[in-house]
C-alpha atoms as a PDB file:
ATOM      1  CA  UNK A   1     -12.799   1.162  10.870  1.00  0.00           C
ATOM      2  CA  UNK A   2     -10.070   0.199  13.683  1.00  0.00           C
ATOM      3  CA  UNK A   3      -7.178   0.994  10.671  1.00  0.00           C
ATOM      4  CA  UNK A   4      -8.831   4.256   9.595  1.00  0.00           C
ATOM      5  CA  UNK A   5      -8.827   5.421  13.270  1.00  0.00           C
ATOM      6  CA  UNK A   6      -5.315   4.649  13.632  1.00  0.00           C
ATOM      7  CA  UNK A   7      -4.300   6.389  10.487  1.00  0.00           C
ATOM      8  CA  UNK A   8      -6.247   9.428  10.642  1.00  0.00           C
ATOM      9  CA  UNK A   9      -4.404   9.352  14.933  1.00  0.00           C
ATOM     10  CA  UNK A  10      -0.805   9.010  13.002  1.00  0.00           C
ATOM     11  CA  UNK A  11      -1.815  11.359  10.482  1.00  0.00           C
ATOM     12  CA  UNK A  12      -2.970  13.929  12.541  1.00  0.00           C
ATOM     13  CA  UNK A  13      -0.247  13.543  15.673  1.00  0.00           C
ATOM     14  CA  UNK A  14       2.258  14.050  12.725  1.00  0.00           C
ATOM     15  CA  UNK A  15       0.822  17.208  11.990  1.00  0.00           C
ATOM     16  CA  UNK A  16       0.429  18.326  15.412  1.00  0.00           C
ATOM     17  CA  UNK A  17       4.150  17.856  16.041  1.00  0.00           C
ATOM     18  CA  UNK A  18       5.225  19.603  13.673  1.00  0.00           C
ATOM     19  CA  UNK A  19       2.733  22.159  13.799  1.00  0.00           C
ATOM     20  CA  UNK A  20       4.015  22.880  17.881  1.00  0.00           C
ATOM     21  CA  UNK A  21       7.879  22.553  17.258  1.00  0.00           C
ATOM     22  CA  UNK A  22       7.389  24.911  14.247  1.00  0.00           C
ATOM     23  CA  UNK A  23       5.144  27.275  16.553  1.00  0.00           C
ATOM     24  CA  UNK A  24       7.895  26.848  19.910  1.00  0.00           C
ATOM     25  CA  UNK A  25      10.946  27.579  17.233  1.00  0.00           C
ATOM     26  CA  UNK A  26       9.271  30.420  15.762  1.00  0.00           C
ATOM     27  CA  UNK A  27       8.444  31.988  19.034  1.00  0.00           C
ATOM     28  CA  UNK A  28      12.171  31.477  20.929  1.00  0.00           C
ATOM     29  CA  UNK A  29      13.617  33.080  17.466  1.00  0.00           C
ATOM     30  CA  UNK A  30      11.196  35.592  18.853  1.00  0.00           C
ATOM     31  CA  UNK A  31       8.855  36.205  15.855  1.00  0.00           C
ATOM     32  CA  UNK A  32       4.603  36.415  16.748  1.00  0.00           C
ATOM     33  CA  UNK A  33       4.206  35.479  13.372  1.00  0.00           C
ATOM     34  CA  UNK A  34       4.581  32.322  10.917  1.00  0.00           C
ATOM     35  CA  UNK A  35       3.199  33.629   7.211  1.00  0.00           C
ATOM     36  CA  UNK A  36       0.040  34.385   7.558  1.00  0.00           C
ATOM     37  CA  UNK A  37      -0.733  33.286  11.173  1.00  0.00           C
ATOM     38  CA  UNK A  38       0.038  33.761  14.732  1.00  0.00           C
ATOM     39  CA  UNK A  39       2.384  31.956  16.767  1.00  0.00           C
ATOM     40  CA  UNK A  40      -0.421  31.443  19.564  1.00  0.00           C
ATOM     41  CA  UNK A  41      -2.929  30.108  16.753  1.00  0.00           C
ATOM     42  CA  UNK A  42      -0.188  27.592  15.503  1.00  0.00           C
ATOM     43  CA  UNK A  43       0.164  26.455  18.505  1.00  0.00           C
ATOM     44  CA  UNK A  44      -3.208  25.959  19.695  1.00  0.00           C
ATOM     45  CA  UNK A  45      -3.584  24.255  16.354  1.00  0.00           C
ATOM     46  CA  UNK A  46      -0.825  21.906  16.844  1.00  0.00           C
ATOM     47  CA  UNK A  47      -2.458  20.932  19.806  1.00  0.00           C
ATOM     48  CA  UNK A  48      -5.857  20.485  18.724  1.00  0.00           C
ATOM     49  CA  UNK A  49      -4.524  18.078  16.210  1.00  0.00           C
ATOM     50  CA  UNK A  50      -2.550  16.134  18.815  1.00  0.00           C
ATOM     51  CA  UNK A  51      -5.239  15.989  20.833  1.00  0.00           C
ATOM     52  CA  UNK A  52      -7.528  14.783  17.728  1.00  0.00           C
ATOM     53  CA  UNK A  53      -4.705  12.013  17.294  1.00  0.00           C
ATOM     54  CA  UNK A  54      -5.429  10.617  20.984  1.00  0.00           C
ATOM     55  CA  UNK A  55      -9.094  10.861  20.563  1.00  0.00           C
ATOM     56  CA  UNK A  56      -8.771   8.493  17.274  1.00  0.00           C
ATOM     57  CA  UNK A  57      -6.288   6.334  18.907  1.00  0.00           C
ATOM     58  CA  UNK A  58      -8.886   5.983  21.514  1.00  0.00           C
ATOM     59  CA  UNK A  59     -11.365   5.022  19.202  1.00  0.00           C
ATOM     60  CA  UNK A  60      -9.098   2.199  17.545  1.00  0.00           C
ATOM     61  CA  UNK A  61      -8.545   0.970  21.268  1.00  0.00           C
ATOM     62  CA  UNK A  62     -11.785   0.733  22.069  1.00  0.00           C
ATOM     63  CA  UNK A  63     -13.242  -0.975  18.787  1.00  0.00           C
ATOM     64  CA  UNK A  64     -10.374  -4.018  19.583  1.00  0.00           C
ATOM     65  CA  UNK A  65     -12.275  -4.442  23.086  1.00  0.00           C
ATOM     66  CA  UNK A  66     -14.096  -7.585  22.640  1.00  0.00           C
ATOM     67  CA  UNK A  67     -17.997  -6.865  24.535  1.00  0.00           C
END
């Protein structure tokens, strides 16, 4: 379980990176949109995910504590 946490946390901090440096790019080229989606939703996406990444990294932490 302690690998799987810290995969899915490198997984999804991957995909938050690049979800927030494609959202801050897009938006200081000045375009509100990326395809389909707003820059703002990107972004809050991006973040989610990041924050997903620490919650799972958090997890893998805390299974490692011996109790």
């Amino acid at each position: 379980m302690r690998a799987l946490c810290k995969w899915v946390a490198r997984l999804a901090g991957l995909v938050g990176v690049a979800a927030i440096v494609v959202a801050v790019l897009a938006r200081v080229a000045g375009a509100y949109w990326v395809g389909s989606l707003q820059v703002g939703t990107l972004l809050q996406a991006g973040m989610a995910a990041t924050l997903l990444a620490c919650l799972a990294y958090l997890v893998a932490l805390a299974e490692g504590v011996d109790r």
